[in-house]
PDB file of N, CA and C in Angstrom:
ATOM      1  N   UNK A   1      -5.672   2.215   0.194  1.00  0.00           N
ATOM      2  CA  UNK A   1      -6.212   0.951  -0.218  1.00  0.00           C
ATOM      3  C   UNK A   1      -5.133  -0.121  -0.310  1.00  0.00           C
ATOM      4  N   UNK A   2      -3.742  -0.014  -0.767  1.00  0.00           N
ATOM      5  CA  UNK A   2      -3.151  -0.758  -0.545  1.00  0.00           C
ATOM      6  C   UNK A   2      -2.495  -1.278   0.618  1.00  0.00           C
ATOM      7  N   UNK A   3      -2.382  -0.352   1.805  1.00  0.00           N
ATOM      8  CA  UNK A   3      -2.485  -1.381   3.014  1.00  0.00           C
ATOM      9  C   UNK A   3      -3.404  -2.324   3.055  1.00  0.00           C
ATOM     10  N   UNK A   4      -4.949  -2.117   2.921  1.00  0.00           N
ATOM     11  CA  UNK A   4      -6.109  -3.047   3.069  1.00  0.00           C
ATOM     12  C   UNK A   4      -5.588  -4.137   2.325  1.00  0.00           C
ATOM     13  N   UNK A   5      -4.888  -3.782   1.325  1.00  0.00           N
ATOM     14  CA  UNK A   5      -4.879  -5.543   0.668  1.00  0.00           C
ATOM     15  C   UNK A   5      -4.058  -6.001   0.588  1.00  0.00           C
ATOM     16  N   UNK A   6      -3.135  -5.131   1.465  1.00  0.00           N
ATOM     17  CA  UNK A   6      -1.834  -6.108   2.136  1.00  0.00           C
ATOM     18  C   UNK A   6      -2.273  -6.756   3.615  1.00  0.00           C
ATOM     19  N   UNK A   7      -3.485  -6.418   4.235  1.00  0.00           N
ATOM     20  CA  UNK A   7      -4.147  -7.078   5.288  1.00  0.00           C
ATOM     21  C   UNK A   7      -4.436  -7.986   4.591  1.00  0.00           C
ATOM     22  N   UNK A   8      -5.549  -7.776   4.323  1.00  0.00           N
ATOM     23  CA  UNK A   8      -6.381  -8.943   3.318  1.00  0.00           C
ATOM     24  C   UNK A   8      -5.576 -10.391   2.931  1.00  0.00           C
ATOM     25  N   UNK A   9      -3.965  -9.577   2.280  1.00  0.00           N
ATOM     26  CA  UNK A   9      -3.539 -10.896   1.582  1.00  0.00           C
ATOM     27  C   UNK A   9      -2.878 -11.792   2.687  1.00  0.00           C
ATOM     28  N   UNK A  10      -2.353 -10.896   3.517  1.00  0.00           N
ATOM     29  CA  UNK A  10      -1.480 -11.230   4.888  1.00  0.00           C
ATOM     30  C   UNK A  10      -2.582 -12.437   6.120  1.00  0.00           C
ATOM     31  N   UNK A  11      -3.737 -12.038   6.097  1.00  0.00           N
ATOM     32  CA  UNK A  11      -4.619 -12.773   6.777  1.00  0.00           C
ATOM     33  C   UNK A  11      -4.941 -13.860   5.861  1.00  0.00           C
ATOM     34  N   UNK A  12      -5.238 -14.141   4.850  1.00  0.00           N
ATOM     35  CA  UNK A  12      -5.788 -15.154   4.417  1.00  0.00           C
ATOM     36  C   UNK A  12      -4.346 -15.916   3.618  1.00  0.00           C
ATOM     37  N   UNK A  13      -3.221 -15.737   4.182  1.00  0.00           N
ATOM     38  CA  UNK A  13      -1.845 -16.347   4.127  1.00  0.00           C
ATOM     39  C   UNK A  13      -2.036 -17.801   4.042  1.00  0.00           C
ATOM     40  N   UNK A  14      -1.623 -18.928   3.624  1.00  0.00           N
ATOM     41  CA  UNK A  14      -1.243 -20.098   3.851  1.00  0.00           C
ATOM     42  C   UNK A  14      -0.286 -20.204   4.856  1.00  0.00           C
ATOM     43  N   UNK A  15       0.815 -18.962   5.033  1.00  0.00           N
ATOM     44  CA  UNK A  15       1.547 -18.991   6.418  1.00  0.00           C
ATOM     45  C   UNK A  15       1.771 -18.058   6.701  1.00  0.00           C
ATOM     46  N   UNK A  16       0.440 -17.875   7.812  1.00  0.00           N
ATOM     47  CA  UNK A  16       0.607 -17.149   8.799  1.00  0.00           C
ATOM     48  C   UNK A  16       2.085 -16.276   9.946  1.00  0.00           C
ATOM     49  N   UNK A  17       2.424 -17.443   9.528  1.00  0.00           N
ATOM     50  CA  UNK A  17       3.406 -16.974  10.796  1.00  0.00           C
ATOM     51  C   UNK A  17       4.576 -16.091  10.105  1.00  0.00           C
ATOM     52  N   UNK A  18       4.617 -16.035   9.064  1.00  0.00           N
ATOM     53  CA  UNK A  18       4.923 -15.121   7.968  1.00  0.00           C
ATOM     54  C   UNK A  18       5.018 -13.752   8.760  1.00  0.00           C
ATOM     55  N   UNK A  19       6.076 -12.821   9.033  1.00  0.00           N
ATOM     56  CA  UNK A  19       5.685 -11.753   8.995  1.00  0.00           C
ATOM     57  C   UNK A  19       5.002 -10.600   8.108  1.00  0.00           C
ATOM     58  N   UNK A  20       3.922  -9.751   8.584  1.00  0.00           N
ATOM     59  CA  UNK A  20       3.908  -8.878   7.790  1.00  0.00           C
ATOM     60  C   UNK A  20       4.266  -7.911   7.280  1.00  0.00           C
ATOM     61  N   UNK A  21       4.589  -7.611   5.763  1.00  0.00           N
ATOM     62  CA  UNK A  21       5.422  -6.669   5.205  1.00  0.00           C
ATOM     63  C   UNK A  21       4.974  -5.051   5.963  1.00  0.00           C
ATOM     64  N   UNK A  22       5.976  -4.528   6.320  1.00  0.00           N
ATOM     65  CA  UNK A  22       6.260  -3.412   7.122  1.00  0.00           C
ATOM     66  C   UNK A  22       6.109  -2.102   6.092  1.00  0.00           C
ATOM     67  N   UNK A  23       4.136  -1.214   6.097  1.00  0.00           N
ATOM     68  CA  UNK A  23       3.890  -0.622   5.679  1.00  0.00           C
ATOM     69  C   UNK A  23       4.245   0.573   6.266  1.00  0.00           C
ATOM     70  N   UNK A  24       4.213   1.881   5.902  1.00  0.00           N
ATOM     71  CA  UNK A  24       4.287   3.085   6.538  1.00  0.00           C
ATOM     72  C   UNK A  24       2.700   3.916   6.817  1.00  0.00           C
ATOM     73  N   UNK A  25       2.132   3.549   6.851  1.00  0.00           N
ATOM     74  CA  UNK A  25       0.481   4.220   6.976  1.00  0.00           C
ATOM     75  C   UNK A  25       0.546   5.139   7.824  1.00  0.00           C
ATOM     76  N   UNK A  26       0.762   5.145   8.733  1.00  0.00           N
ATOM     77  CA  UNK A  26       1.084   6.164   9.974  1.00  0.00           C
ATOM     78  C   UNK A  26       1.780   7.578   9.607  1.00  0.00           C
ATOM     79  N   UNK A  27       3.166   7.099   9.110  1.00  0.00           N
ATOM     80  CA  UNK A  27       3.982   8.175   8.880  1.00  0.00           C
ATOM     81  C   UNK A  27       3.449   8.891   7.332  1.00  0.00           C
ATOM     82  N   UNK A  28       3.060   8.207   5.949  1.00  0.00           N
ATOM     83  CA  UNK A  28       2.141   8.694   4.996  1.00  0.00           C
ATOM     84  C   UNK A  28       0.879   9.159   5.333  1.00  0.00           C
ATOM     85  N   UNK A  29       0.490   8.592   6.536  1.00  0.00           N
ATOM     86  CA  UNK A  29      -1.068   9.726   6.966  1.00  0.00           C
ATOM     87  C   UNK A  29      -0.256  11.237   7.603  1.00  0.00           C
ATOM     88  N   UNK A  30       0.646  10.941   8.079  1.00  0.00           N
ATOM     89  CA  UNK A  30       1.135  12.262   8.748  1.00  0.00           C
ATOM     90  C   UNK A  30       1.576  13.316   7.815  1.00  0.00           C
ATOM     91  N   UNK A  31       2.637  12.683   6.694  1.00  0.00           N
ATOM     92  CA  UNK A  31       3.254  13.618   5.771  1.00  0.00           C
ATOM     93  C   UNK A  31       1.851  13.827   5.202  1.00  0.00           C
ATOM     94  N   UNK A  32       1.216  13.202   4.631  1.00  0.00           N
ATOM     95  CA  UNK A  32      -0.104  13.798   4.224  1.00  0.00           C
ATOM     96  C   UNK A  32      -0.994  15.111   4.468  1.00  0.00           C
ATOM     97  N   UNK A  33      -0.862  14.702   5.728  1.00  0.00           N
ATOM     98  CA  UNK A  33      -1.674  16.355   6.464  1.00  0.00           C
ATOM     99  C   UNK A  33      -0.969  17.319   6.709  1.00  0.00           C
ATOM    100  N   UNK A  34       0.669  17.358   6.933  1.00  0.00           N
ATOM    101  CA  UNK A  34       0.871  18.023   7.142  1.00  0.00           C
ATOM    102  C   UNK A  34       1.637  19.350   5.733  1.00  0.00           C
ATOM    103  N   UNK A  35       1.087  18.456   4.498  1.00  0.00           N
ATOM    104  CA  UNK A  35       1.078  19.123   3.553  1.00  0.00           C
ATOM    105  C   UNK A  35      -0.607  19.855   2.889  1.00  0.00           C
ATOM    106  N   UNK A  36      -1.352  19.281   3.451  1.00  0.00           N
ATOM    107  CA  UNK A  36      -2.689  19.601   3.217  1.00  0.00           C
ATOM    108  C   UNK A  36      -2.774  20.850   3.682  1.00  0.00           C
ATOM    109  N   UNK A  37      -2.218  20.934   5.135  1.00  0.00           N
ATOM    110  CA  UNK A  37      -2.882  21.972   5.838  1.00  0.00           C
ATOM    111  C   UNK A  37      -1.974  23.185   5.825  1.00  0.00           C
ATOM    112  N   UNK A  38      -1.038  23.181   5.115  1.00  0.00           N
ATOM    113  CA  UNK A  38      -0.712  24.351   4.835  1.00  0.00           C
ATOM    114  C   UNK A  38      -1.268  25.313   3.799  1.00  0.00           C
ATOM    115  N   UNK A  39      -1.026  26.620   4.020  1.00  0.00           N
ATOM    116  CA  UNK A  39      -2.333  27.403   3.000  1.00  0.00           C
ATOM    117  C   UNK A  39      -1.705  27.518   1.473  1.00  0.00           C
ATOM    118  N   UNK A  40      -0.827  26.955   1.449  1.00  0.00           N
ATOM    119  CA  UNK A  40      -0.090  27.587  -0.084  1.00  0.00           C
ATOM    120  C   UNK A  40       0.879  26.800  -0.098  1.00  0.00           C
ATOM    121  N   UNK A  41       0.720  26.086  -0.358  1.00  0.00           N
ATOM    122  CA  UNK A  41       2.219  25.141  -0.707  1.00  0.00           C
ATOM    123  C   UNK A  41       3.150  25.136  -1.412  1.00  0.00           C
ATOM    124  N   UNK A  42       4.352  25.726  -1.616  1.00  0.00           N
ATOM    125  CA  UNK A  42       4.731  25.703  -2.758  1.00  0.00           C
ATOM    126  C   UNK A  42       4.969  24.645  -3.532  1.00  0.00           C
ATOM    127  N   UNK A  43       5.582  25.081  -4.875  1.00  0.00           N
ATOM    128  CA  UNK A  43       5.684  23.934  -5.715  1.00  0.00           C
ATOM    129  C   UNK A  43       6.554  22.756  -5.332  1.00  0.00           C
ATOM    130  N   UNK A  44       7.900  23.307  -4.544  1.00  0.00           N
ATOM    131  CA  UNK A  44       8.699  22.621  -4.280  1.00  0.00           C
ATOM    132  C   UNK A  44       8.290  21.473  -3.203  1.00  0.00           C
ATOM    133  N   UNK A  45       7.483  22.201  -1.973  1.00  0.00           N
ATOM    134  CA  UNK A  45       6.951  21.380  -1.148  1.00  0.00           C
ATOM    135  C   UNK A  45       6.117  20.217  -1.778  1.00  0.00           C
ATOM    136  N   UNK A  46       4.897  20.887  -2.191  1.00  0.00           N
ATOM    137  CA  UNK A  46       3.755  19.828  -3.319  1.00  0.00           C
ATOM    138  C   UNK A  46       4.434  18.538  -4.039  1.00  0.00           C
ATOM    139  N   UNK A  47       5.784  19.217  -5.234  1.00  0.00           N
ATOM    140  CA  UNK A  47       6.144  18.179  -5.611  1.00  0.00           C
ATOM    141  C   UNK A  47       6.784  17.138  -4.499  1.00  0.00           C
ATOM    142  N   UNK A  48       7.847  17.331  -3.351  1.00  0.00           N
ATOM    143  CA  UNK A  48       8.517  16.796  -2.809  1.00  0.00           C
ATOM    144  C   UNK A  48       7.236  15.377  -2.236  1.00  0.00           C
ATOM    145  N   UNK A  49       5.966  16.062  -1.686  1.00  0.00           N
ATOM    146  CA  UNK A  49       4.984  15.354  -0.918  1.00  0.00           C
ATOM    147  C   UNK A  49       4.352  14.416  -1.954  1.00  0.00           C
ATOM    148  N   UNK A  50       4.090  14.620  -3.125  1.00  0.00           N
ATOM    149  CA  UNK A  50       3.623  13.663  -3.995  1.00  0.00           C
ATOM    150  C   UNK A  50       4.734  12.589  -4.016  1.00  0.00           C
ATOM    151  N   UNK A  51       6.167  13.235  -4.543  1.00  0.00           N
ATOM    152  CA  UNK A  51       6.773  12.069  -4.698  1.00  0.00           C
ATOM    153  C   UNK A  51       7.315  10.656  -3.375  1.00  0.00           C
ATOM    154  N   UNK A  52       6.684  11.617  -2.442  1.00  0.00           N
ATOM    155  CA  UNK A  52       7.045  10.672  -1.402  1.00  0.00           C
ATOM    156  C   UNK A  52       5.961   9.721  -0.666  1.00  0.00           C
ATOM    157  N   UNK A  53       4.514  10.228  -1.490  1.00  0.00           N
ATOM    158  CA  UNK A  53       3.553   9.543  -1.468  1.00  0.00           C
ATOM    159  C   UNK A  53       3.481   8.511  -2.447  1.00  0.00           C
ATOM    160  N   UNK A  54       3.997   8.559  -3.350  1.00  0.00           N
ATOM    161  CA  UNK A  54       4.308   7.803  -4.697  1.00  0.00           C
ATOM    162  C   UNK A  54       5.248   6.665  -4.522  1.00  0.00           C
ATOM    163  N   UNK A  55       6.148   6.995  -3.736  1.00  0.00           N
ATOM    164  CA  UNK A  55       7.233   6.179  -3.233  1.00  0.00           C
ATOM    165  C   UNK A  55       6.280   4.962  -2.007  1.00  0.00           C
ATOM    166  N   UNK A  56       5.678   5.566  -1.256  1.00  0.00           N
ATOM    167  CA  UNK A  56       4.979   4.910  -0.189  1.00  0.00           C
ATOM    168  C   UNK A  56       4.155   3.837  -1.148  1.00  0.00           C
ATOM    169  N   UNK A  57       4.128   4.062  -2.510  1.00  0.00           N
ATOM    170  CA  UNK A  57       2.730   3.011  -2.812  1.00  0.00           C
ATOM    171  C   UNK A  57       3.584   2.260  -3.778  1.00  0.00           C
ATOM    172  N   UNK A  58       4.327   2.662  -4.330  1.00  0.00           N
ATOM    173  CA  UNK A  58       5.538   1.779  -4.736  1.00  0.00           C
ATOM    174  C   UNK A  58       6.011   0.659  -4.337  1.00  0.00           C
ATOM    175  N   UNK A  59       6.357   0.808  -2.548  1.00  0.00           N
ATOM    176  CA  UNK A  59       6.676   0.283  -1.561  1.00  0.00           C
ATOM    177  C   UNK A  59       5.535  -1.166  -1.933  1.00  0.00           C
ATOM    178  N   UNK A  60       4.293  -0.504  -1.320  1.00  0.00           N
ATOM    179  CA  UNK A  60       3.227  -1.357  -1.119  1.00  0.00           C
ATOM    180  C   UNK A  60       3.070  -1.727  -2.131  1.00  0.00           C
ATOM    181  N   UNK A  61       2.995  -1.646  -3.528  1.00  0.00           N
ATOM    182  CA  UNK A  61       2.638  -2.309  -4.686  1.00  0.00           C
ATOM    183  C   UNK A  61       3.445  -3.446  -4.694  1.00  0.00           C
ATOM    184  N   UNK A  62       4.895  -3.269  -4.327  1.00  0.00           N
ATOM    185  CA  UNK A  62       6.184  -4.240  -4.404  1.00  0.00           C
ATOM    186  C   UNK A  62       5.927  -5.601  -3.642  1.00  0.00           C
ATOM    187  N   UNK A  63       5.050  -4.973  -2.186  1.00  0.00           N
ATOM    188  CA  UNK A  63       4.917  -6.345  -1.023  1.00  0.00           C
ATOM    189  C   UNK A  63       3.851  -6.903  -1.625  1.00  0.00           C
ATOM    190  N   UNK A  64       2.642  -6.299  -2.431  1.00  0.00           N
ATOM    191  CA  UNK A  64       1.659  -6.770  -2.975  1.00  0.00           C
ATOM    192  C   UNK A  64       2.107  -7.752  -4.038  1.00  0.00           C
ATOM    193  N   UNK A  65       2.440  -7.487  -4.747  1.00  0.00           N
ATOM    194  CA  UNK A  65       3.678  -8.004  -6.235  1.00  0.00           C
ATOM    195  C   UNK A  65       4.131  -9.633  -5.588  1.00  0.00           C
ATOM    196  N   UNK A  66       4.769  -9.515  -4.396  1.00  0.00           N
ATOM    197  CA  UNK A  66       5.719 -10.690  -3.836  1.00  0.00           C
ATOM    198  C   UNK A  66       4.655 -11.312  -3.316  1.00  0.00           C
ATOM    199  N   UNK A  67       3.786 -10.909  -2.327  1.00  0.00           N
ATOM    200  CA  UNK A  67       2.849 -11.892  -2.170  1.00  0.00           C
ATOM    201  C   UNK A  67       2.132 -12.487  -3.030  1.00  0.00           C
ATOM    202  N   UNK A  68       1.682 -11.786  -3.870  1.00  0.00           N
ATOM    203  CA  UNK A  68       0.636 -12.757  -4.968  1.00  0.00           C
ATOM    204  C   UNK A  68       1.443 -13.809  -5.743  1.00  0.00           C
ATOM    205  N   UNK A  69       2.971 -13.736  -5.383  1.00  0.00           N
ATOM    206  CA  UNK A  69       3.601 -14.533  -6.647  1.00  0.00           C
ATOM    207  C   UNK A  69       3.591 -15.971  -5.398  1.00  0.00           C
ATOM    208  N   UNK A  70       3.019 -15.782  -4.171  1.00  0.00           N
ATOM    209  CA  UNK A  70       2.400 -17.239  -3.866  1.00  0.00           C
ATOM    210  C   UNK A  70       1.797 -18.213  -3.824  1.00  0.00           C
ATOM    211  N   UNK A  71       0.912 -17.269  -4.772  1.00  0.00           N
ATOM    212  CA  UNK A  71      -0.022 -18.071  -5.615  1.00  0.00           C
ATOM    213  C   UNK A  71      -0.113 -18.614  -6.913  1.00  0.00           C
ATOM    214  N   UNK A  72      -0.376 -19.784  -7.324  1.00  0.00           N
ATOM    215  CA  UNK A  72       0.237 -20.256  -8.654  1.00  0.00           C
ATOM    216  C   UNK A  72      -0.595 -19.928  -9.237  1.00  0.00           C
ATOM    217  N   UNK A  73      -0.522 -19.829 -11.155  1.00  0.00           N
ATOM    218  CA  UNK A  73      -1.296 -19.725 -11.727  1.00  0.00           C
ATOM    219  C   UNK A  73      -2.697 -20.335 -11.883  1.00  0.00           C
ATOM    220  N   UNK A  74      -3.770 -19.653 -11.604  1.00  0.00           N
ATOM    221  CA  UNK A  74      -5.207 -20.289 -11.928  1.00  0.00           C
ATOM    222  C   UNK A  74      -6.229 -20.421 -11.026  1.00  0.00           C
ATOM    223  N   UNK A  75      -5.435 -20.542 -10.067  1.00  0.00           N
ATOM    224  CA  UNK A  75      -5.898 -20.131  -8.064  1.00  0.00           C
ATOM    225  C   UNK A  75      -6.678 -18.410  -7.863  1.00  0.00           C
ATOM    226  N   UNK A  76      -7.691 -18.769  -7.740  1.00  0.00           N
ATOM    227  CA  UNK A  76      -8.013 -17.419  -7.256  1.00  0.00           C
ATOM    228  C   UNK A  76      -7.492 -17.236  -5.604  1.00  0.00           C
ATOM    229  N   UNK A  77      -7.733 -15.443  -6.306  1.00  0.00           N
ATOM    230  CA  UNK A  77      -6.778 -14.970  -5.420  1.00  0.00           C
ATOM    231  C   UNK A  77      -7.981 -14.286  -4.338  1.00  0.00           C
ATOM    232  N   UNK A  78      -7.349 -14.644  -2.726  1.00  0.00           N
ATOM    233  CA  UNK A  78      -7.919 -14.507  -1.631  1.00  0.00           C
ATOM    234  C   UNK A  78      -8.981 -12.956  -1.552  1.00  0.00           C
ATOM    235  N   UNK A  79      -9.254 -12.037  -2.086  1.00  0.00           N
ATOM    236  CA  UNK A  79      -9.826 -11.025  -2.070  1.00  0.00           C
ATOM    237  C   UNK A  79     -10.487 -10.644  -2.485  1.00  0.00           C
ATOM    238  N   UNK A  80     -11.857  -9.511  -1.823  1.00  0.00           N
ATOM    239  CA  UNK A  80     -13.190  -9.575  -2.286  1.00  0.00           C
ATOM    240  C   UNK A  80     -13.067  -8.644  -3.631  1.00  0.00           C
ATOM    241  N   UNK A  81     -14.081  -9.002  -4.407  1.00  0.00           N
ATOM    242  CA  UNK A  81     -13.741  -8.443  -6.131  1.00  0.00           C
ATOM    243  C   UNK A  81     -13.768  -6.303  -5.737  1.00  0.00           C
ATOM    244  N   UNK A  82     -13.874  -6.239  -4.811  1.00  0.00           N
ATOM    245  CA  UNK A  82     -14.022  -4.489  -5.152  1.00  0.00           C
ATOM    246  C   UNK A  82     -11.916  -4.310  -4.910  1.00  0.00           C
ATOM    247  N   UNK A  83     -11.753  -4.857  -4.454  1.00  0.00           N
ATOM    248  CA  UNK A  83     -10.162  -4.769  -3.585  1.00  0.00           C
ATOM    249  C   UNK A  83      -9.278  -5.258  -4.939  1.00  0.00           C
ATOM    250  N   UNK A  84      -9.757  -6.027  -5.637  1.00  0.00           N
ATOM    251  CA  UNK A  84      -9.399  -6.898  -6.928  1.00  0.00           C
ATOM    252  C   UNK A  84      -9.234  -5.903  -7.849  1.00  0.00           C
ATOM    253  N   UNK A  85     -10.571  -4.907  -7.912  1.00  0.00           N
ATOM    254  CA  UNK A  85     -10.773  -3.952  -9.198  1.00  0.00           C
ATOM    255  C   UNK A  85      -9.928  -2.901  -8.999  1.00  0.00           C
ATOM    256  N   UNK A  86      -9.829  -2.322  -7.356  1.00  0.00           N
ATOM    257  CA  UNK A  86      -8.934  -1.189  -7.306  1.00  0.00           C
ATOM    258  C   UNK A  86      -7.357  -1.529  -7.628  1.00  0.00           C
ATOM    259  N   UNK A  87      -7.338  -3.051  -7.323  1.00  0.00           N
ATOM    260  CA  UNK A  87      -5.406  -3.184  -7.246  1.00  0.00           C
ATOM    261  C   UNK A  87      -5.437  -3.096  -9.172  1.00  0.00           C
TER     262      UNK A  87
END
């Protein structure tokens, strides 16, 4: 979900031409599965994969964080209220 509302915030930009903050979705969908699909994970693995999923949203919370501080106080903010409730 927090890629989506780093789209979200990134499209409805005042400037566009802004690059967009450089998520990992790809490589966190990958480490993802490829801890799922093992039959027994150990602990060491499990913990290592959480914390590096944790780190990935960290990341994204941070670009989320910097973008909204483009908006001044009192301005609603560009995104539909379900995207609002999850951030």
């Amino acid at each position: 979900m927090s890629e989506r509302i780093i789209d979200e915030l990134h499209a409805k930009s005042n400037r566009p031409q802004k690059k967009k903050p450089r998520t990992y979705r790809e490589i966190a969908r990958k480490a993802y599965l490829s801890l799922v699909k093992l039959r027994r994970p150990s602990n060491r693995k499990r913990r290592a994969g959480i914390r590096q999923q944790l780190q990935f949203l960290q990341r994204n919370l941070n670009h989320i964080k910097a973008m909204l501080t483009e908006y001044p106080l009192g301005t609603p903010i560009p995104l539909p209220n379900w995207l609002l409730r999850r951030y």
